[in-house]
PDB file of N, CA and C in Angstrom:
ATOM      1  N   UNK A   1      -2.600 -14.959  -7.397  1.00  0.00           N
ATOM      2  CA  UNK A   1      -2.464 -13.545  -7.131  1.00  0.00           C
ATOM      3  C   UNK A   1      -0.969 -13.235  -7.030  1.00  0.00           C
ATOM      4  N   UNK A   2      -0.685 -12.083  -7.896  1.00  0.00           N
ATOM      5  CA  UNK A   2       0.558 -11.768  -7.673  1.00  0.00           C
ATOM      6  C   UNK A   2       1.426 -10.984  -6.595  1.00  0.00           C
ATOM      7  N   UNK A   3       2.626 -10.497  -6.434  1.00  0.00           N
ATOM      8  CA  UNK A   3       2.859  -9.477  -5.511  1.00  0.00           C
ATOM      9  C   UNK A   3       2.406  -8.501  -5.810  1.00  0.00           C
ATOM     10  N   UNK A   4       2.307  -7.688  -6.755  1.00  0.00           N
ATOM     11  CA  UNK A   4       1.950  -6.402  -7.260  1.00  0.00           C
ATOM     12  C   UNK A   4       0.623  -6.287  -6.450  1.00  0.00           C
ATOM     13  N   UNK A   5      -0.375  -7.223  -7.283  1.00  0.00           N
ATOM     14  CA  UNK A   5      -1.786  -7.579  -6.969  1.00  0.00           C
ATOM     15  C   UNK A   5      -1.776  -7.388  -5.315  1.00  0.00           C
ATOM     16  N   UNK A   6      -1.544  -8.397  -4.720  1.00  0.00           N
ATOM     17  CA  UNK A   6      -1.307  -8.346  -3.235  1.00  0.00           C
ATOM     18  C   UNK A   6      -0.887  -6.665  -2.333  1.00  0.00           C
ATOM     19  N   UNK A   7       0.174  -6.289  -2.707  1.00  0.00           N
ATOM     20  CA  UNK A   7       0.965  -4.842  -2.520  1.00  0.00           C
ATOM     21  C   UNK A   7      -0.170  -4.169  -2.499  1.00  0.00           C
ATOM     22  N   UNK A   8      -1.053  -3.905  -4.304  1.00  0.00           N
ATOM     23  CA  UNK A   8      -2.010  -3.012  -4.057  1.00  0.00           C
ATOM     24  C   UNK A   8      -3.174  -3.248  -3.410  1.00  0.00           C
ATOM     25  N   UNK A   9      -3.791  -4.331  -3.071  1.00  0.00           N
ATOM     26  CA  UNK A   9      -4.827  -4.497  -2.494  1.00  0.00           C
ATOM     27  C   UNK A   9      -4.588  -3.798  -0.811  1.00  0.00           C
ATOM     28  N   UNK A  10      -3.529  -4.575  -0.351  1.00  0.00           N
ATOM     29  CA  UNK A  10      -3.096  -4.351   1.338  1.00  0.00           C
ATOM     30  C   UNK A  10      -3.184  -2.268   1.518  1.00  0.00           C
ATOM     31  N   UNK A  11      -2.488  -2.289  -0.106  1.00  0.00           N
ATOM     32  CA  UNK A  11      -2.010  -0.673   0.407  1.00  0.00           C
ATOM     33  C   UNK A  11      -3.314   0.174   0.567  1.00  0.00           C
ATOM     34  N   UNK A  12      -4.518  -0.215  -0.243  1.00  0.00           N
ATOM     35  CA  UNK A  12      -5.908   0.393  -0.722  1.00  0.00           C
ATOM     36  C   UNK A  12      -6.558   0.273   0.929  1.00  0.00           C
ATOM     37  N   UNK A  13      -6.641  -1.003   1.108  1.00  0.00           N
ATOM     38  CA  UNK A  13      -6.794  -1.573   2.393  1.00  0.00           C
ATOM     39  C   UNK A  13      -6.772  -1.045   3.919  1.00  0.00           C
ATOM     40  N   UNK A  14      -5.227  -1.083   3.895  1.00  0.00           N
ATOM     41  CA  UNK A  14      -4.419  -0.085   4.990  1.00  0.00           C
ATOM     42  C   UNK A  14      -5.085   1.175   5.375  1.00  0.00           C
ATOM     43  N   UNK A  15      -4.991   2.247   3.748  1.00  0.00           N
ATOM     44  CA  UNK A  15      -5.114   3.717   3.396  1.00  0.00           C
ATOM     45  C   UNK A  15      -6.495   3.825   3.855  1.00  0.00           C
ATOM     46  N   UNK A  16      -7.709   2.868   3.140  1.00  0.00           N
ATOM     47  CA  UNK A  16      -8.922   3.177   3.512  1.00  0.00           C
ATOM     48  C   UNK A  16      -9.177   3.281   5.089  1.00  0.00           C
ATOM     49  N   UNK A  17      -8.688   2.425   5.707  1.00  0.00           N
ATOM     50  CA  UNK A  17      -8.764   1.866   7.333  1.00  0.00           C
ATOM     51  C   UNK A  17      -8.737   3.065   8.309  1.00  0.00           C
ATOM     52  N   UNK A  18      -7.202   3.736   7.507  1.00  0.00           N
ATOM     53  CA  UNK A  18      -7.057   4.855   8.351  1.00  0.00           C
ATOM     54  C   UNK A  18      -7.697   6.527   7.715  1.00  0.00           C
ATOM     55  N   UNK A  19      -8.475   5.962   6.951  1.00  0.00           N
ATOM     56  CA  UNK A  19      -9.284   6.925   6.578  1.00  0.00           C
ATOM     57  C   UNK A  19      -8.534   8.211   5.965  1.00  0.00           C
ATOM     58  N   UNK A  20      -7.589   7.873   4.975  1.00  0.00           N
ATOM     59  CA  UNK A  20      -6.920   8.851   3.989  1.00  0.00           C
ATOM     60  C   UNK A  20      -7.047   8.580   2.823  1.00  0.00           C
ATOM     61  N   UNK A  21      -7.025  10.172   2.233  1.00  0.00           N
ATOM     62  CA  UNK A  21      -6.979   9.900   0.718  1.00  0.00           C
ATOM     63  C   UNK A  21      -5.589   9.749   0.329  1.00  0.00           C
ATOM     64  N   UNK A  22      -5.525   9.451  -1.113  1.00  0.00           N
ATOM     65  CA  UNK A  22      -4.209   9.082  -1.486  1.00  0.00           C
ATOM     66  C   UNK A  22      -3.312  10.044  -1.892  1.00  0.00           C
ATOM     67  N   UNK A  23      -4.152  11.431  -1.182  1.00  0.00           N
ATOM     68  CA  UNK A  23      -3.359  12.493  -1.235  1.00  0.00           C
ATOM     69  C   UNK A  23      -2.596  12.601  -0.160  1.00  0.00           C
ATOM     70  N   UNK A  24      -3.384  12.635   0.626  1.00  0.00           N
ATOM     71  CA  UNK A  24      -3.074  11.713   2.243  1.00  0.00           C
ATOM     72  C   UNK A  24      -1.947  11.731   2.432  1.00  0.00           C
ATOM     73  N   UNK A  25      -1.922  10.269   1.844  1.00  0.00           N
ATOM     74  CA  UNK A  25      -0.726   9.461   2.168  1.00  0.00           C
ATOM     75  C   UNK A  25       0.322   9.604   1.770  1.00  0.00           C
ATOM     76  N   UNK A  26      -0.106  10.030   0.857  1.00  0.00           N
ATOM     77  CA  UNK A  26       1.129  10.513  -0.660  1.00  0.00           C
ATOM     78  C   UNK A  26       1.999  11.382   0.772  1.00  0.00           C
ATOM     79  N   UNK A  27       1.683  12.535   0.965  1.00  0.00           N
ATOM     80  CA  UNK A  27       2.088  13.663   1.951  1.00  0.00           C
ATOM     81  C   UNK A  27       2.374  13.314   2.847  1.00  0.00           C
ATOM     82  N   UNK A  28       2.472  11.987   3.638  1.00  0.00           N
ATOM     83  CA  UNK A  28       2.922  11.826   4.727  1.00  0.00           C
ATOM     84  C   UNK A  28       4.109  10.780   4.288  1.00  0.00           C
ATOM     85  N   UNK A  29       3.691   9.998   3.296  1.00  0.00           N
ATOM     86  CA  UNK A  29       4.752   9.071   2.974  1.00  0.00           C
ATOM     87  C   UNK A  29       6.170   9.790   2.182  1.00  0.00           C
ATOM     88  N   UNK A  30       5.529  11.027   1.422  1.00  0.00           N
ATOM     89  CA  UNK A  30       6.754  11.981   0.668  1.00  0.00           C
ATOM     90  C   UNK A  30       7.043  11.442  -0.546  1.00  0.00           C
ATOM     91  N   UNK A  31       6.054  10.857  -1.158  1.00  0.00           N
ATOM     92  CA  UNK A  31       6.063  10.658  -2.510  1.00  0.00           C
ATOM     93  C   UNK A  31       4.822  11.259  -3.257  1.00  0.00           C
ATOM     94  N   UNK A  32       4.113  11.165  -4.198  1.00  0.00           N
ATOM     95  CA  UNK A  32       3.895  11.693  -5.681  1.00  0.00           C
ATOM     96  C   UNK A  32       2.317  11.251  -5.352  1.00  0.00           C
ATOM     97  N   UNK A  33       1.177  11.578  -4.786  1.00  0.00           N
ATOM     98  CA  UNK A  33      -0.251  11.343  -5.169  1.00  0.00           C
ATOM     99  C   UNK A  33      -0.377  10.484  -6.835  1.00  0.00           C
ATOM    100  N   UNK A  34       0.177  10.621  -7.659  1.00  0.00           N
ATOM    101  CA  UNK A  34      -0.357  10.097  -8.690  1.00  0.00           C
ATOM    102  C   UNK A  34       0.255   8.655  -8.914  1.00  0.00           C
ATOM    103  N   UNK A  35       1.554   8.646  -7.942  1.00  0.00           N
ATOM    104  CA  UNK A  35       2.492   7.225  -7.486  1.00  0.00           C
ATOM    105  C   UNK A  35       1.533   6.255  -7.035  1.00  0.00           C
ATOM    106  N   UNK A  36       1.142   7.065  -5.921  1.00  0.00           N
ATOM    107  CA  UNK A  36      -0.067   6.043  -4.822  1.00  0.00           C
ATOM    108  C   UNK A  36      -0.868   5.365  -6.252  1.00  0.00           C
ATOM    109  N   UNK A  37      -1.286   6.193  -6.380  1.00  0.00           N
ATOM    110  CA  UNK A  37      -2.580   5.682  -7.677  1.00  0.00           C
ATOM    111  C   UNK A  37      -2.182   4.503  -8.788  1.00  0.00           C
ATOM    112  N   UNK A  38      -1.098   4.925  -8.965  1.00  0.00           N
ATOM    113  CA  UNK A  38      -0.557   3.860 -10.014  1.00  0.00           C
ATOM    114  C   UNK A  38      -0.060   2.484  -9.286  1.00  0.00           C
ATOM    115  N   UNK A  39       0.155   2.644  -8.008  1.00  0.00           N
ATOM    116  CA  UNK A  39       0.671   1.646  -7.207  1.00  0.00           C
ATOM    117  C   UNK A  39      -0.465   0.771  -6.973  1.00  0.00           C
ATOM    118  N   UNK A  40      -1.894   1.589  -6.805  1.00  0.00           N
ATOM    119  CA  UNK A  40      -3.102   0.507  -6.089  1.00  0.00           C
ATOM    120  C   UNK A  40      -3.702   0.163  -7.775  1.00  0.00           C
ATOM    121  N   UNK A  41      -3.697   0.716  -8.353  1.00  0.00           N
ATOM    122  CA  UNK A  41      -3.971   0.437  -9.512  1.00  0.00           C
ATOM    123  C   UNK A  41      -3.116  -0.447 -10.105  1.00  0.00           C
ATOM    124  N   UNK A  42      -2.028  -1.149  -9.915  1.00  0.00           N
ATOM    125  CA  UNK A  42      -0.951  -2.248  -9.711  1.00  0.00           C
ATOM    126  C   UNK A  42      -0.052  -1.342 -11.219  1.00  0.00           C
ATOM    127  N   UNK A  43      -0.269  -0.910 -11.867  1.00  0.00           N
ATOM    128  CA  UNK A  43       0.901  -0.656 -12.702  1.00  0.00           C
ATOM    129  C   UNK A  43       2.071  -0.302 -12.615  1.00  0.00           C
ATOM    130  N   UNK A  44       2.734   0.225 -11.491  1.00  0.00           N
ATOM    131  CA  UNK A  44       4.032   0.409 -11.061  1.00  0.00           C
ATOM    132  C   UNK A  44       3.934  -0.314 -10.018  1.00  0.00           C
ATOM    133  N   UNK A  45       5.444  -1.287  -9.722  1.00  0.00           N
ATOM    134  CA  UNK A  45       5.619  -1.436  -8.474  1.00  0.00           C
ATOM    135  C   UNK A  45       6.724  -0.675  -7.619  1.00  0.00           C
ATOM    136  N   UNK A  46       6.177  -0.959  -6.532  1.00  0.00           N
ATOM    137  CA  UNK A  46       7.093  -0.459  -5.478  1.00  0.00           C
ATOM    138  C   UNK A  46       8.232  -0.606  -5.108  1.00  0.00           C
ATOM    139  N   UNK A  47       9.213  -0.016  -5.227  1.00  0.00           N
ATOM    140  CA  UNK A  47      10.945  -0.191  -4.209  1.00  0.00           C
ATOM    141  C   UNK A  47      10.489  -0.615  -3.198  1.00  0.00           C
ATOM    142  N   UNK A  48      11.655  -1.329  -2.489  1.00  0.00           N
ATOM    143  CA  UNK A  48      11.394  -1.820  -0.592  1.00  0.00           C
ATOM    144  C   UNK A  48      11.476  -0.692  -0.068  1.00  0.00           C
ATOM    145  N   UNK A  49      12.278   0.767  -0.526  1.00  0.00           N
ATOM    146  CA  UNK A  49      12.444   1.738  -0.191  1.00  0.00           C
ATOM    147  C   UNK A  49      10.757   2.673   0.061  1.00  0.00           C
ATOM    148  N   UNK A  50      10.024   2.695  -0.552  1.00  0.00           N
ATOM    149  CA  UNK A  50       8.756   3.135  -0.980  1.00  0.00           C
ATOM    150  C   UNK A  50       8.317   2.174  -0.099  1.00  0.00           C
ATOM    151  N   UNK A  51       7.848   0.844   0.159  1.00  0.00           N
ATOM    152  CA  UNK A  51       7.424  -0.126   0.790  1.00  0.00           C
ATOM    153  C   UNK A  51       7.213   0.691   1.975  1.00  0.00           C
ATOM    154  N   UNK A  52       8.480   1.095   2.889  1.00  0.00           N
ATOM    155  CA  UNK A  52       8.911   1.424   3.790  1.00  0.00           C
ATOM    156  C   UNK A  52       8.518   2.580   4.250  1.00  0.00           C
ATOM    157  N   UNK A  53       8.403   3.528   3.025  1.00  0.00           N
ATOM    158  CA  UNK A  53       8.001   4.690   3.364  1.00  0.00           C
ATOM    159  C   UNK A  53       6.118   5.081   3.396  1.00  0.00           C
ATOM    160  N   UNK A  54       5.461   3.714   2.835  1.00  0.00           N
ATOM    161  CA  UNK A  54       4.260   3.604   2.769  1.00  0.00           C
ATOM    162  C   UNK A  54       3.706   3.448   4.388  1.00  0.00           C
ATOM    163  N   UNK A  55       4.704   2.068   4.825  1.00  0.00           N
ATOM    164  CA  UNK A  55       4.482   1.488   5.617  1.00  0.00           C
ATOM    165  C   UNK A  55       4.480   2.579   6.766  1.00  0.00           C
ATOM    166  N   UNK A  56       5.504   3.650   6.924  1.00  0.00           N
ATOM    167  CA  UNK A  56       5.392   4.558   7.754  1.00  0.00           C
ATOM    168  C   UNK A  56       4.429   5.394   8.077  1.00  0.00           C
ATOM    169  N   UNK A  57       4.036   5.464   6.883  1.00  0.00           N
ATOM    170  CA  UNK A  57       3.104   6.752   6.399  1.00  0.00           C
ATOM    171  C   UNK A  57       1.730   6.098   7.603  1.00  0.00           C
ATOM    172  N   UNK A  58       1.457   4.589   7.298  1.00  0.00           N
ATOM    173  CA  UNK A  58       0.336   4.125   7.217  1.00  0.00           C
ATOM    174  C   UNK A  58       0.189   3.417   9.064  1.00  0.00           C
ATOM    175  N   UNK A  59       1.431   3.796   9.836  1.00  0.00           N
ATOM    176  CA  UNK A  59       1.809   3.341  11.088  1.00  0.00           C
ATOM    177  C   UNK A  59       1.548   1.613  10.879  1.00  0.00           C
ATOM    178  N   UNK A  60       2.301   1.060  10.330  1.00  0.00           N
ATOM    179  CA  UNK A  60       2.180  -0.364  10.430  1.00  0.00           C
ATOM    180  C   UNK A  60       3.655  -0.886   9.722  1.00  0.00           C
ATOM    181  N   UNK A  61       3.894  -2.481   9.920  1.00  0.00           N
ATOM    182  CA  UNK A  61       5.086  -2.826   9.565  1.00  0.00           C
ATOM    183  C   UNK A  61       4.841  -3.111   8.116  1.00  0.00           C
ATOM    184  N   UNK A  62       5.816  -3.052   7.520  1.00  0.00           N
ATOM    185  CA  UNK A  62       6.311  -3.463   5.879  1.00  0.00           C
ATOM    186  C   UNK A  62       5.995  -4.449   5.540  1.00  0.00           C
ATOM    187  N   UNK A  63       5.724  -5.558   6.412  1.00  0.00           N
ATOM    188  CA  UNK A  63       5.261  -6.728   6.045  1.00  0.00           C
ATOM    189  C   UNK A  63       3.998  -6.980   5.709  1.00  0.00           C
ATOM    190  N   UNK A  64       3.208  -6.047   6.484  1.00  0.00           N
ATOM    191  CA  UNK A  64       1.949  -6.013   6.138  1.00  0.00           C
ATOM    192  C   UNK A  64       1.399  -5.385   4.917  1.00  0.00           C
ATOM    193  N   UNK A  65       2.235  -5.195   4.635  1.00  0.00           N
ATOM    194  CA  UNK A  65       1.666  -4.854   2.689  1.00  0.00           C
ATOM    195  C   UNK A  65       2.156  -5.621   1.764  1.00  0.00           C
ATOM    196  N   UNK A  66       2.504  -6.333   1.940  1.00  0.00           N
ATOM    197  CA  UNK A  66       3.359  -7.620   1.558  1.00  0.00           C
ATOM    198  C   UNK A  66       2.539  -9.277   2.024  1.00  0.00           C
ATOM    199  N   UNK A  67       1.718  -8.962   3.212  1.00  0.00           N
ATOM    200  CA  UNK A  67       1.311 -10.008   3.044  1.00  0.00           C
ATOM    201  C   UNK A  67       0.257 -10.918   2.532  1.00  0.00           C
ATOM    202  N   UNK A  68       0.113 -12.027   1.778  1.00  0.00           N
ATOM    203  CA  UNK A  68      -0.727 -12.923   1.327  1.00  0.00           C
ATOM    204  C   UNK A  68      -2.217 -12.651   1.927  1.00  0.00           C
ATOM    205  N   UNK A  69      -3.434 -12.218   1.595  1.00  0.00           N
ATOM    206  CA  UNK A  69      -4.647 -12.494   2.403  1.00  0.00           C
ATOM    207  C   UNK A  69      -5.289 -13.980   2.503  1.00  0.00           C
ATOM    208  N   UNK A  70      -5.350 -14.084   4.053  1.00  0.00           N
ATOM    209  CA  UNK A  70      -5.607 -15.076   4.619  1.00  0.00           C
ATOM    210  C   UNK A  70      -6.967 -15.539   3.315  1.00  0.00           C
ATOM    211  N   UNK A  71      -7.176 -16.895   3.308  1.00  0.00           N
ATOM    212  CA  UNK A  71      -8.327 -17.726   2.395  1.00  0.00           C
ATOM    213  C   UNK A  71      -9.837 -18.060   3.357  1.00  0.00           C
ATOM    214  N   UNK A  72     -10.940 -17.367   3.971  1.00  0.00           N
ATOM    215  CA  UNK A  72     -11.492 -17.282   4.540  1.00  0.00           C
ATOM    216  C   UNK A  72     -12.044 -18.900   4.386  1.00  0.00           C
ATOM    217  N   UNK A  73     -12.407 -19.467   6.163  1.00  0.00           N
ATOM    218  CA  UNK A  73     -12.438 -20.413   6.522  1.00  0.00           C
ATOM    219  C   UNK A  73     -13.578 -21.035   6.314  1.00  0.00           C
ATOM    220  N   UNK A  74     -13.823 -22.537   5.587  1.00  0.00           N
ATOM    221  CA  UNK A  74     -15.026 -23.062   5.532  1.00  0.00           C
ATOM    222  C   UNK A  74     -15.886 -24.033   6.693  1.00  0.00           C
TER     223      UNK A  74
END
């Protein structure tokens, strides 16, 4: 799994959790609704700048969209 891959999964993840659309977020983060989309849809990636501003949007740290999902335990 790549970063991209990873990025968009966490961000889909995050967004769903707190129960926004990606219009949502778009509006709180101050970027482009059709950005979000292309972002979880992995075709653009993200600046650390954007990272940051996701991460705000979404009240959680930067790292957490960034990080690896744990490999569920056998």
């Amino acid at each position: 799994m790549d970063i991209r891959e990873i990025f968009a999964l966490n961000l889909k993840a995050h967004r769903k959790a707190k129960a926004l659309s990606q219009e949502e977020l778009a509006h709180l983060a101050g970027i482009d609704r059709t950005y979000v989309s292309l972002l979880e849809r992995r075709i653009y990636s993200a600046s650390i700048d954007v990272v940051q501003q996701l991460a705000t949007a979404l009240e959680i740290e930067p790292d957490e969209l960034l990080r690896r999902p744990q490999k569920p335990r056998k």
